[in-house]
PDB file of N, CA and C in Angstrom:
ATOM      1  N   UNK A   1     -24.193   0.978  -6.807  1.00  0.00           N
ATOM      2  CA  UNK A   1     -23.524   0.036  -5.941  1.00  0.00           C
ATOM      3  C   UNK A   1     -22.167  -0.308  -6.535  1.00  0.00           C
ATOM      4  N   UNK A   2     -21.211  -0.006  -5.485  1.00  0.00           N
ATOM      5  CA  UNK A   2     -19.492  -0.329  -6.072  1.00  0.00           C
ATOM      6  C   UNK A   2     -19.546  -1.961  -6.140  1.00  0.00           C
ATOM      7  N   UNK A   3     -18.862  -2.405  -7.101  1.00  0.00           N
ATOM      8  CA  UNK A   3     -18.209  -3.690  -7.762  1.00  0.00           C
ATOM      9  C   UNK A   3     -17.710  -4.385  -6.553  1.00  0.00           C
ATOM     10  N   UNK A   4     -17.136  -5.677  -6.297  1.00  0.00           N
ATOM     11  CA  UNK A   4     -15.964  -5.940  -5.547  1.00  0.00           C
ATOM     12  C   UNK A   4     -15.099  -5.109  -6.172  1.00  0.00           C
ATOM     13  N   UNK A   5     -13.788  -4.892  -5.239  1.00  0.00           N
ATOM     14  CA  UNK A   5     -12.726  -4.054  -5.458  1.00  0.00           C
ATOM     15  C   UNK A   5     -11.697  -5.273  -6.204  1.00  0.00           C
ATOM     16  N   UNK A   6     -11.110  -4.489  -6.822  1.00  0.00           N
ATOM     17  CA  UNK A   6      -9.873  -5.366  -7.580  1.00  0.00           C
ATOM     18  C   UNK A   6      -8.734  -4.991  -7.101  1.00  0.00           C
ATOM     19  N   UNK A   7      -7.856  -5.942  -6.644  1.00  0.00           N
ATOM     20  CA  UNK A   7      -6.736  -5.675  -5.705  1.00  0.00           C
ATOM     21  C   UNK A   7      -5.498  -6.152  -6.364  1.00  0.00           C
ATOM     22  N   UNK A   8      -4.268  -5.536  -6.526  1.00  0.00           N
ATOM     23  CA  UNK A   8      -3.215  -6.179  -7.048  1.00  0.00           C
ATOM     24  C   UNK A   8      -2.546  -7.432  -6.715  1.00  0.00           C
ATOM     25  N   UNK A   9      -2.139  -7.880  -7.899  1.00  0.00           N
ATOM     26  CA  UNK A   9      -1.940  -9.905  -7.207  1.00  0.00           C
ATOM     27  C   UNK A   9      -0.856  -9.499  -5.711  1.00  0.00           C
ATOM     28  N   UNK A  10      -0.116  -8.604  -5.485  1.00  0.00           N
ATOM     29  CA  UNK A  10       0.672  -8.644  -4.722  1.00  0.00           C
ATOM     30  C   UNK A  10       0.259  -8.438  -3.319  1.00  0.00           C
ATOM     31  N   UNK A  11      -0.850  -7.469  -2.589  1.00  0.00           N
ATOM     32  CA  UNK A  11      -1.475  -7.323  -2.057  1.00  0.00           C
ATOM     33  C   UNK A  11      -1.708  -7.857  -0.865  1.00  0.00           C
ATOM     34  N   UNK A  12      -2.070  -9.493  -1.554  1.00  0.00           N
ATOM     35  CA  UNK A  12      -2.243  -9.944  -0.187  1.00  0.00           C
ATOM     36  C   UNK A  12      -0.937 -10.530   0.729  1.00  0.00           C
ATOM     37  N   UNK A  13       0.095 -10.834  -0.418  1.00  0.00           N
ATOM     38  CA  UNK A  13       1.507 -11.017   0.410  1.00  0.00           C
ATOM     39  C   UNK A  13       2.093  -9.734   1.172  1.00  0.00           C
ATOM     40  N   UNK A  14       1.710  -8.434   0.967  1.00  0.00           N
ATOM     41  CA  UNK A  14       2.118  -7.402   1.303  1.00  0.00           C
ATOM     42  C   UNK A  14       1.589  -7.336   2.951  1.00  0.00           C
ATOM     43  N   UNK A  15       0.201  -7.822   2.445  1.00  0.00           N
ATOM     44  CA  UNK A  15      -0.427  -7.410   4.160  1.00  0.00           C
ATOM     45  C   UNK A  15      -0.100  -8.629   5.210  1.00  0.00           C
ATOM     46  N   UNK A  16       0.084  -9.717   4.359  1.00  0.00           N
ATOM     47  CA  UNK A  16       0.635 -10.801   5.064  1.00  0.00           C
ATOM     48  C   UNK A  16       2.200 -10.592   5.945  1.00  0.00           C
ATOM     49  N   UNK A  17       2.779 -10.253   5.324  1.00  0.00           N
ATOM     50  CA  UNK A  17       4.147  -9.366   5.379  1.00  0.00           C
ATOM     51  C   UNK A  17       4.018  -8.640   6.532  1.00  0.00           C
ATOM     52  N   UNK A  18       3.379  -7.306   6.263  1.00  0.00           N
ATOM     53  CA  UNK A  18       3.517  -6.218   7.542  1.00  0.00           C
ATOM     54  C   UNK A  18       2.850  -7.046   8.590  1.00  0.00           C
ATOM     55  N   UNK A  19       1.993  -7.982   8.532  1.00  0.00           N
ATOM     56  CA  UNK A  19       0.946  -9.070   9.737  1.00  0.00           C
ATOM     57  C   UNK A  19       2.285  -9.696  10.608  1.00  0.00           C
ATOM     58  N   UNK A  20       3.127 -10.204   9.884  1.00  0.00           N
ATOM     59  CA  UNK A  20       4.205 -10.573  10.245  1.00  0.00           C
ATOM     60  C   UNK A  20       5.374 -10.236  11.531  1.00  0.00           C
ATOM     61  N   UNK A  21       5.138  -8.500  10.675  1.00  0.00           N
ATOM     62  CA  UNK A  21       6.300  -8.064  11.585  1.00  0.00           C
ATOM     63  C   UNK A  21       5.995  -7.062  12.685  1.00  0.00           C
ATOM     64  N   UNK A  22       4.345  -7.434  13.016  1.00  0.00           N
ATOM     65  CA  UNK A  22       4.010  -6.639  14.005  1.00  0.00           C
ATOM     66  C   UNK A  22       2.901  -5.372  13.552  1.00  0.00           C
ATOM     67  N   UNK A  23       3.233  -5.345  12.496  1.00  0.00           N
ATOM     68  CA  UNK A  23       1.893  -4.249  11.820  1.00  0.00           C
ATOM     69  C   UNK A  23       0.349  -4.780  12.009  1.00  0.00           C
ATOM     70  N   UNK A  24      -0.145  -3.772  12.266  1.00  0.00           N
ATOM     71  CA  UNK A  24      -2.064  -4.027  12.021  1.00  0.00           C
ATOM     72  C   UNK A  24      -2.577  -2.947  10.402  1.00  0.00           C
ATOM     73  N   UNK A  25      -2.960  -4.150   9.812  1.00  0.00           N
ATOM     74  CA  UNK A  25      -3.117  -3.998   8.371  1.00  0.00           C
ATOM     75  C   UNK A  25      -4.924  -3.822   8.023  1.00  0.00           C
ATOM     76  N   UNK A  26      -5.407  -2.525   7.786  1.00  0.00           N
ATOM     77  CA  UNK A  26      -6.739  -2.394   7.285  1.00  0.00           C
ATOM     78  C   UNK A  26      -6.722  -2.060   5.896  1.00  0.00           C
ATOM     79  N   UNK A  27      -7.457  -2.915   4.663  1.00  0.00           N
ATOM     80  CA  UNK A  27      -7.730  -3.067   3.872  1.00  0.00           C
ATOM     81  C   UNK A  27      -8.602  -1.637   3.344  1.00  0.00           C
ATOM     82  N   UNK A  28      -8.292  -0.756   2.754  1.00  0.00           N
ATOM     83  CA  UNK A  28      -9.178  -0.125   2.278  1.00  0.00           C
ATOM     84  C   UNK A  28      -9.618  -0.008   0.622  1.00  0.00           C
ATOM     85  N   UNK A  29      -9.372  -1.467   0.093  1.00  0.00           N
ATOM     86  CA  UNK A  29      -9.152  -1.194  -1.271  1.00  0.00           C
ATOM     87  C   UNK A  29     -10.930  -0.778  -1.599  1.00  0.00           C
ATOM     88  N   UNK A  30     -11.840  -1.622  -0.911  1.00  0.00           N
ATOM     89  CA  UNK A  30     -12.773  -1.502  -1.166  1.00  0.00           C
ATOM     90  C   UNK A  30     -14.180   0.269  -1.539  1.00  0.00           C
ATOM     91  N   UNK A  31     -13.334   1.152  -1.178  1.00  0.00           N
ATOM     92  CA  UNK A  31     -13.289   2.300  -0.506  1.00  0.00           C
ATOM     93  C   UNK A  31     -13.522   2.913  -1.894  1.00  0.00           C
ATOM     94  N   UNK A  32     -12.561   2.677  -2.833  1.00  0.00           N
ATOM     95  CA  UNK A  32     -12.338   3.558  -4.388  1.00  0.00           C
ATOM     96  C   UNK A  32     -12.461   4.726  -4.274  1.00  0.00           C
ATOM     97  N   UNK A  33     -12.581   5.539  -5.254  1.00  0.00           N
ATOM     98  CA  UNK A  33     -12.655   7.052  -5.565  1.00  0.00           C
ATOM     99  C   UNK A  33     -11.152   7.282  -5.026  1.00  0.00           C
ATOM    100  N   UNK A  34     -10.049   6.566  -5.438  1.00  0.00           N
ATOM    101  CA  UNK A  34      -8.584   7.092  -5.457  1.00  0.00           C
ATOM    102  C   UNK A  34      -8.040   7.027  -3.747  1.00  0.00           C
ATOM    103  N   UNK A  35      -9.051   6.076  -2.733  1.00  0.00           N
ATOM    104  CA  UNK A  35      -8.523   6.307  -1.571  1.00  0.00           C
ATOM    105  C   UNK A  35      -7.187   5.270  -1.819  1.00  0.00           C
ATOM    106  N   UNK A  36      -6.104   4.963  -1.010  1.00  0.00           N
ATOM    107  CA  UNK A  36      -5.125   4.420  -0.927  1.00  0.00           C
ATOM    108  C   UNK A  36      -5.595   2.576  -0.738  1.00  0.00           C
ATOM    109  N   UNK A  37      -4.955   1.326  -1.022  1.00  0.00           N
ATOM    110  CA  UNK A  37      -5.500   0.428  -0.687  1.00  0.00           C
ATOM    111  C   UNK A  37      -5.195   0.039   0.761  1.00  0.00           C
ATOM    112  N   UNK A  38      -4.124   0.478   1.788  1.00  0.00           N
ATOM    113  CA  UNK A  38      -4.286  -0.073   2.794  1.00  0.00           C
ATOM    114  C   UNK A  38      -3.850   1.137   4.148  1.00  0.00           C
ATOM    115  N   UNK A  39      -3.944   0.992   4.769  1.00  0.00           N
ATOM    116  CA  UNK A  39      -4.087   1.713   6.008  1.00  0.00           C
ATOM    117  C   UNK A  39      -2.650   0.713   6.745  1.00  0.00           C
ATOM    118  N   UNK A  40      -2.074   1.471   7.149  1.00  0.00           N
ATOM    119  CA  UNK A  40      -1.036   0.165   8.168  1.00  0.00           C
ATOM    120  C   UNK A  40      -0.593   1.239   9.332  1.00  0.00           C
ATOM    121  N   UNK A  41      -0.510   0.466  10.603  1.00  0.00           N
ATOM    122  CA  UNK A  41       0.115   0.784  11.641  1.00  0.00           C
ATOM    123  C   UNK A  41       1.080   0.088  12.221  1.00  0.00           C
ATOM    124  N   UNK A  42       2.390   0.396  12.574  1.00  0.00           N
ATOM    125  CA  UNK A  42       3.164  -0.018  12.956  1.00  0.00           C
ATOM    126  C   UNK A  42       2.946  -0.367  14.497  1.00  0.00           C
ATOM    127  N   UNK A  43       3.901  -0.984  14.836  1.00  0.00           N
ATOM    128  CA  UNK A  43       4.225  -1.993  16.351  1.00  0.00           C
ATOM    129  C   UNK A  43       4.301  -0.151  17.257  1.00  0.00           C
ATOM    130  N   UNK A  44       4.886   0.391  16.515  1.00  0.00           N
ATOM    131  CA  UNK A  44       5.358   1.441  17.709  1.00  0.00           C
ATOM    132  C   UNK A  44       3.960   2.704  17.437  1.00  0.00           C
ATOM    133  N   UNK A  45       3.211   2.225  16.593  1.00  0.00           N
ATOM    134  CA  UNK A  45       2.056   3.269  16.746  1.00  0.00           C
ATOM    135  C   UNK A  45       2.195   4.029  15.795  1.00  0.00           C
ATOM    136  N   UNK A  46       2.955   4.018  14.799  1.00  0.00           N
ATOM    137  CA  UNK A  46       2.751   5.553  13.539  1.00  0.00           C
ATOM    138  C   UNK A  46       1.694   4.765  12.307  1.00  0.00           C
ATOM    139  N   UNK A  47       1.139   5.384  11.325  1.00  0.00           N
ATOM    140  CA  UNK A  47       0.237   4.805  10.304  1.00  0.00           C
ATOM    141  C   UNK A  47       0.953   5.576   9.134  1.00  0.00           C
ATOM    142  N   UNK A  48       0.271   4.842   8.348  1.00  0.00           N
ATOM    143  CA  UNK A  48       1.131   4.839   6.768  1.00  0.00           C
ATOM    144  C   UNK A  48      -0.008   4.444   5.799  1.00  0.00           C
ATOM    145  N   UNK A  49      -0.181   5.527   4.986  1.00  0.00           N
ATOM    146  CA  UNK A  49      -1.396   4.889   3.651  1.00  0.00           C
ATOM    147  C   UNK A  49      -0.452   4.280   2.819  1.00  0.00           C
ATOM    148  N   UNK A  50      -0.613   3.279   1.667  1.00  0.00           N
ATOM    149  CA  UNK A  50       0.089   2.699   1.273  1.00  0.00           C
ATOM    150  C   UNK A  50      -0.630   1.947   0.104  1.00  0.00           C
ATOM    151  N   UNK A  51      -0.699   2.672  -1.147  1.00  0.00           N
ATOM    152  CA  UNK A  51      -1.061   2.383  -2.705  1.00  0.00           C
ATOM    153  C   UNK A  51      -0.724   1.536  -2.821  1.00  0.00           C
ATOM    154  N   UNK A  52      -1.040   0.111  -3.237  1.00  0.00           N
ATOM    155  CA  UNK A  52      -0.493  -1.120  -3.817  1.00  0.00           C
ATOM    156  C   UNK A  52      -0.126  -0.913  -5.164  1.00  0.00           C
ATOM    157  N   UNK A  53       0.935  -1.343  -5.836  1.00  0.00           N
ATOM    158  CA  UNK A  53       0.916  -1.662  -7.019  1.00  0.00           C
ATOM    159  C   UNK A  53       1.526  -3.177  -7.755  1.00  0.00           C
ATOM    160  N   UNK A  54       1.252  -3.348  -8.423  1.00  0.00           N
ATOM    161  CA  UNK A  54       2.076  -4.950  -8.951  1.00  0.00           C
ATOM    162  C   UNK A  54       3.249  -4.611  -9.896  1.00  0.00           C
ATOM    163  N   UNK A  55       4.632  -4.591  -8.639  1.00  0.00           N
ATOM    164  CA  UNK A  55       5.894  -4.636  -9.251  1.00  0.00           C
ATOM    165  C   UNK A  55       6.094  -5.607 -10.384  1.00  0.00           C
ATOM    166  N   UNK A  56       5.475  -6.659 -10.879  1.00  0.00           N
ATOM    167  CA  UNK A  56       5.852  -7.356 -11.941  1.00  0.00           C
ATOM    168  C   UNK A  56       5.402  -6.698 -13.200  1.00  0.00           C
ATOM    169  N   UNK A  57       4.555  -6.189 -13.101  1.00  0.00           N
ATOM    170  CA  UNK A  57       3.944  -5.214 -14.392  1.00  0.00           C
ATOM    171  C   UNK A  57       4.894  -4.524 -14.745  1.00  0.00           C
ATOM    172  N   UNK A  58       4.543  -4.086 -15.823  1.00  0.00           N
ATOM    173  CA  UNK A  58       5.763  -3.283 -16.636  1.00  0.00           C
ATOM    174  C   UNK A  58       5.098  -1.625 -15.899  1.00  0.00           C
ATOM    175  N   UNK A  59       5.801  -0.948 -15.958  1.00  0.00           N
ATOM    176  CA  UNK A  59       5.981   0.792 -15.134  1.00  0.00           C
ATOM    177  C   UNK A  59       4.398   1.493 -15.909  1.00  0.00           C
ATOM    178  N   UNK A  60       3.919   1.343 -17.254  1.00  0.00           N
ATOM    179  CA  UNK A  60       2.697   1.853 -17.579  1.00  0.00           C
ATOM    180  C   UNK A  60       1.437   1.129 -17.074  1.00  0.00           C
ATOM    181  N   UNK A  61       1.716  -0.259 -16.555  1.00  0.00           N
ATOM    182  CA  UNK A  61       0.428  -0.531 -15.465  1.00  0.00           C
ATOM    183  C   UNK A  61       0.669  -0.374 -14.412  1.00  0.00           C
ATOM    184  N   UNK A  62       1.422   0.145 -13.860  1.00  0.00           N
ATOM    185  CA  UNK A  62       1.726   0.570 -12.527  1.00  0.00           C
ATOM    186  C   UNK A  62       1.108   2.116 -12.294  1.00  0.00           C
ATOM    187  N   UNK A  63       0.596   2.934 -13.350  1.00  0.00           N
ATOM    188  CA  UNK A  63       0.315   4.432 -13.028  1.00  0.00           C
ATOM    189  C   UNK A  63      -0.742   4.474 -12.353  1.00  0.00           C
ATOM    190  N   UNK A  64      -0.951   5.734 -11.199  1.00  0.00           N
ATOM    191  CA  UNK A  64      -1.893   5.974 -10.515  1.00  0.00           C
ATOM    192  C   UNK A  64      -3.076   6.266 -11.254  1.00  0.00           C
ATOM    193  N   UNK A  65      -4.434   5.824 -10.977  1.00  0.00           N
ATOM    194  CA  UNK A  65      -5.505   5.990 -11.749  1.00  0.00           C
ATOM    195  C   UNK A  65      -5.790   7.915 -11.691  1.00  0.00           C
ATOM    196  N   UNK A  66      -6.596   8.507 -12.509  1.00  0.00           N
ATOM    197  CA  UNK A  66      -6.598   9.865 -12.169  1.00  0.00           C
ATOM    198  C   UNK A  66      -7.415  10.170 -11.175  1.00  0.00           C
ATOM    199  N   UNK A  67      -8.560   9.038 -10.836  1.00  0.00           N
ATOM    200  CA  UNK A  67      -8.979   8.836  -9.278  1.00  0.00           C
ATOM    201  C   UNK A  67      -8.063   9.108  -7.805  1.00  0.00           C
ATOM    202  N   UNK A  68      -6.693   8.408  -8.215  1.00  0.00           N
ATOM    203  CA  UNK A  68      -5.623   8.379  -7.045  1.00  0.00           C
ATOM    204  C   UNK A  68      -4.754   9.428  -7.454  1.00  0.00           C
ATOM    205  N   UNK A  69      -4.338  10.051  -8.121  1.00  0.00           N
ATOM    206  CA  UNK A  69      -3.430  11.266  -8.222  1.00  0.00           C
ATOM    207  C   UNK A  69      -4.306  12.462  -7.513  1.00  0.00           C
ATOM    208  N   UNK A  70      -5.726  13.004  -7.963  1.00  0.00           N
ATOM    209  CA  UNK A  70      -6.496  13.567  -7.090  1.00  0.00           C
ATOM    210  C   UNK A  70      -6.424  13.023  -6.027  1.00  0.00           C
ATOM    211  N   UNK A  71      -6.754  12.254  -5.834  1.00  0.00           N
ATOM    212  CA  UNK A  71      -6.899  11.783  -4.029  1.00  0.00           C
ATOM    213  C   UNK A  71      -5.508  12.149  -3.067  1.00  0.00           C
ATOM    214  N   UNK A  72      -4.709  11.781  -3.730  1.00  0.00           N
ATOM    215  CA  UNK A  72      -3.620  11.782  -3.028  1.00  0.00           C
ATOM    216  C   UNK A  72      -2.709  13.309  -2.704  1.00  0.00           C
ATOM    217  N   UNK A  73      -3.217  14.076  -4.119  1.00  0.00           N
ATOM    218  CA  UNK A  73      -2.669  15.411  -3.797  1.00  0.00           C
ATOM    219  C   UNK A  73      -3.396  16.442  -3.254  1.00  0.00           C
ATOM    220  N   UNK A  74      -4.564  15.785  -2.591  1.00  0.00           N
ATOM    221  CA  UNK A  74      -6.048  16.365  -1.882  1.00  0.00           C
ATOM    222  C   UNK A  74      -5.660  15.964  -0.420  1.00  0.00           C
ATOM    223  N   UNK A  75      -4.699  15.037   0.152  1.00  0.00           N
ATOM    224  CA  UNK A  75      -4.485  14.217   1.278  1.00  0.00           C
ATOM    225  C   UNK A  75      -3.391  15.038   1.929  1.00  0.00           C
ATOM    226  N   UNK A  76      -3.808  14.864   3.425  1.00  0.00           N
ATOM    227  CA  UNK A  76      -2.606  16.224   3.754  1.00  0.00           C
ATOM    228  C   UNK A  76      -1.777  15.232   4.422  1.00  0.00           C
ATOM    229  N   UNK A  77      -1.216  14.227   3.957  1.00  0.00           N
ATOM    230  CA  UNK A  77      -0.380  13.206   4.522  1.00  0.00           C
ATOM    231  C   UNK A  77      -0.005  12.314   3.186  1.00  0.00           C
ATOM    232  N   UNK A  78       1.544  11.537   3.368  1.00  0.00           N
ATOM    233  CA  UNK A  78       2.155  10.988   2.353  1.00  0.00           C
ATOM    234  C   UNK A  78       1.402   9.564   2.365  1.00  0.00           C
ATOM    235  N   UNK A  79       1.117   9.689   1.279  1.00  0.00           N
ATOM    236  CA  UNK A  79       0.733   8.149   0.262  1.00  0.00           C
ATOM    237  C   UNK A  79       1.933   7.598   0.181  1.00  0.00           C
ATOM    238  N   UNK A  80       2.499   6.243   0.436  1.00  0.00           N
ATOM    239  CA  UNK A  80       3.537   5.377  -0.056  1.00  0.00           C
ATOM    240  C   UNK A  80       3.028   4.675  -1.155  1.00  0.00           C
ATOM    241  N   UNK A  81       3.829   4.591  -2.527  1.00  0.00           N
ATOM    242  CA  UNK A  81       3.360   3.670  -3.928  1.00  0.00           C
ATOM    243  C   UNK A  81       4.366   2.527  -3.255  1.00  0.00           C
ATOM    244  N   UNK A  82       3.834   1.143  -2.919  1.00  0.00           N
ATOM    245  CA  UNK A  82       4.728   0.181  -2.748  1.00  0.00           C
ATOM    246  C   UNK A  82       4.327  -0.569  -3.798  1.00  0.00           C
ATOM    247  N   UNK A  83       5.857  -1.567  -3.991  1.00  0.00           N
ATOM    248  CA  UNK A  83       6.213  -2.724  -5.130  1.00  0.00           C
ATOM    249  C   UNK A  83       5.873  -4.212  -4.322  1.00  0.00           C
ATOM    250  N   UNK A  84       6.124  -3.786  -3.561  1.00  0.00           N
ATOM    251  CA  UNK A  84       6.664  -5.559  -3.028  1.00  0.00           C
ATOM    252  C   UNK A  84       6.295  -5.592  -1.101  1.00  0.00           C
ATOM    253  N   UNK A  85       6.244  -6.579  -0.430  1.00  0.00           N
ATOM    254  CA  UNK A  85       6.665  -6.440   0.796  1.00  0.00           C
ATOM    255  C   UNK A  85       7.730  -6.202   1.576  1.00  0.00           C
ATOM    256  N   UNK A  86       8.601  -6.251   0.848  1.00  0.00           N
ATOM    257  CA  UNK A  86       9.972  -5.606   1.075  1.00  0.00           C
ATOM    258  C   UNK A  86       9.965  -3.963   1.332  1.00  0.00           C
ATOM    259  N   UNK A  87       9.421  -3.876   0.125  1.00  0.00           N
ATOM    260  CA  UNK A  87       9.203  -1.944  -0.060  1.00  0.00           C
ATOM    261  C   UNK A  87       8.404  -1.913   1.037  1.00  0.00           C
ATOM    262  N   UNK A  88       7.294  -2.315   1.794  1.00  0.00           N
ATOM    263  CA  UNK A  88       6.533  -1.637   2.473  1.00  0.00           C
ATOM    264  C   UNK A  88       6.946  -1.836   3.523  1.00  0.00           C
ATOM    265  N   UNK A  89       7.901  -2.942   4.261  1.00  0.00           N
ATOM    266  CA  UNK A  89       8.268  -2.871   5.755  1.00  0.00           C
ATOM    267  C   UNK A  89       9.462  -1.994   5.456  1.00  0.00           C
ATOM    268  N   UNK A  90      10.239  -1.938   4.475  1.00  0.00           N
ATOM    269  CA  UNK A  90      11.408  -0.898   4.756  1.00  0.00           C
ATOM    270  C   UNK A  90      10.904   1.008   4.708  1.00  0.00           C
ATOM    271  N   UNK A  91       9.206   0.636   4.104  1.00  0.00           N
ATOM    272  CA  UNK A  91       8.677   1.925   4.667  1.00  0.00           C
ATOM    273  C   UNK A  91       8.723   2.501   6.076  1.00  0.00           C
ATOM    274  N   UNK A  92       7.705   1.019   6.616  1.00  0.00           N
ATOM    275  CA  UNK A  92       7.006   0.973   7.981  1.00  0.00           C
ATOM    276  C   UNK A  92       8.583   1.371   9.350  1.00  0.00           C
ATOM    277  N   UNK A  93       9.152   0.557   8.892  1.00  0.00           N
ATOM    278  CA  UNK A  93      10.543   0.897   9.901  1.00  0.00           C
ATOM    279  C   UNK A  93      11.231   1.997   9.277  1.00  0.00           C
ATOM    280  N   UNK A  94      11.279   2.339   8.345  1.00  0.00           N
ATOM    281  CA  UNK A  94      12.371   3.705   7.696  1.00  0.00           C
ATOM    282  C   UNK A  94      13.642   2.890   7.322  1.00  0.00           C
ATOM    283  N   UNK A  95      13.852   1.613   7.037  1.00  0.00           N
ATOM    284  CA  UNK A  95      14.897   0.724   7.148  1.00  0.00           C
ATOM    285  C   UNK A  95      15.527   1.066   5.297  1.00  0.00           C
ATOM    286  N   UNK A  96      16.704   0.810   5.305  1.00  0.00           N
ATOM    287  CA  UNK A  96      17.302   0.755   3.301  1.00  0.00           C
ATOM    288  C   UNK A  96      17.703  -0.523   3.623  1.00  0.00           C
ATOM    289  N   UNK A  97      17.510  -1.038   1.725  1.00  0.00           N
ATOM    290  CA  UNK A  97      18.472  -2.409   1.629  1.00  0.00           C
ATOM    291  C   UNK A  97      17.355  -3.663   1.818  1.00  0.00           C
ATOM    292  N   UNK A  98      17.989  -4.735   1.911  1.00  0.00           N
ATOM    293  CA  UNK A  98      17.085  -6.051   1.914  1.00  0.00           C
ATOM    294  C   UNK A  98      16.744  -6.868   3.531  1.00  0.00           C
ATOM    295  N   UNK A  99      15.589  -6.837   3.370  1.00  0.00           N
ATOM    296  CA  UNK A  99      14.717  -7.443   4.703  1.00  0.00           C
ATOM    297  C   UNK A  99      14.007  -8.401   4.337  1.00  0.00           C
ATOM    298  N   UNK A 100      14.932  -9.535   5.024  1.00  0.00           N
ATOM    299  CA  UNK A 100      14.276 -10.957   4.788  1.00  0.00           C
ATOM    300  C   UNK A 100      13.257 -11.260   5.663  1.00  0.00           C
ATOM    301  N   UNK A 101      12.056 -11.885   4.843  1.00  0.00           N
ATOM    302  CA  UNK A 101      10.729 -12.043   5.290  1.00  0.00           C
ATOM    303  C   UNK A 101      10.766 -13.407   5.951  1.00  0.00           C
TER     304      UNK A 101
END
């Protein structure tokens, strides 16, 4: 039996974020074995997997577990590594630069 899932402190502002701007946000942290933590669909209908990580950490806790490097190079679609909610709506729209929440 899997654990609760452990989710990065940033996480839930992230999904709060895309909730915001029209995205529908499914949680898949619970899932493990290297799946991505969230599932997102945009307002206009495209989806986006989307690795959480906690931009405040220094860059060596930020590495993909060797769970998620398999997973992801097994996936016939792009994984996004996001930092922040910033990073992930300027995913979701294809937008550069700063997007105030």
């Amino acid at each position: 039996m899997r654990l609760a899932a452990k989710i990065d402190a940033n996480q839930n502002e992230i999904v709060k974020a895309l909730r915001q701007v029209g995205c529908t946000v499914q949680s898949l942290a619970s899932t493990g074995k290297g799946v991505p933590d969230l599932l997102v669909a945009s307002p206009s209908g495209c989806l986006y997997l989307m690795e959480v990580k906690d931009g405040s950490k220094p860059p060596s806790a930020r590495k993909l577990t060797p769970d998620q490097v398999k997973w992801h190079s097994e996936w016939n679609s792009e994984v996004h590594i996001v930092l922040s909610a910033e990073q992930a709506i300027d995913i979701v729209f294809k937008r550069k630069g700063r997007i105030d929440i």
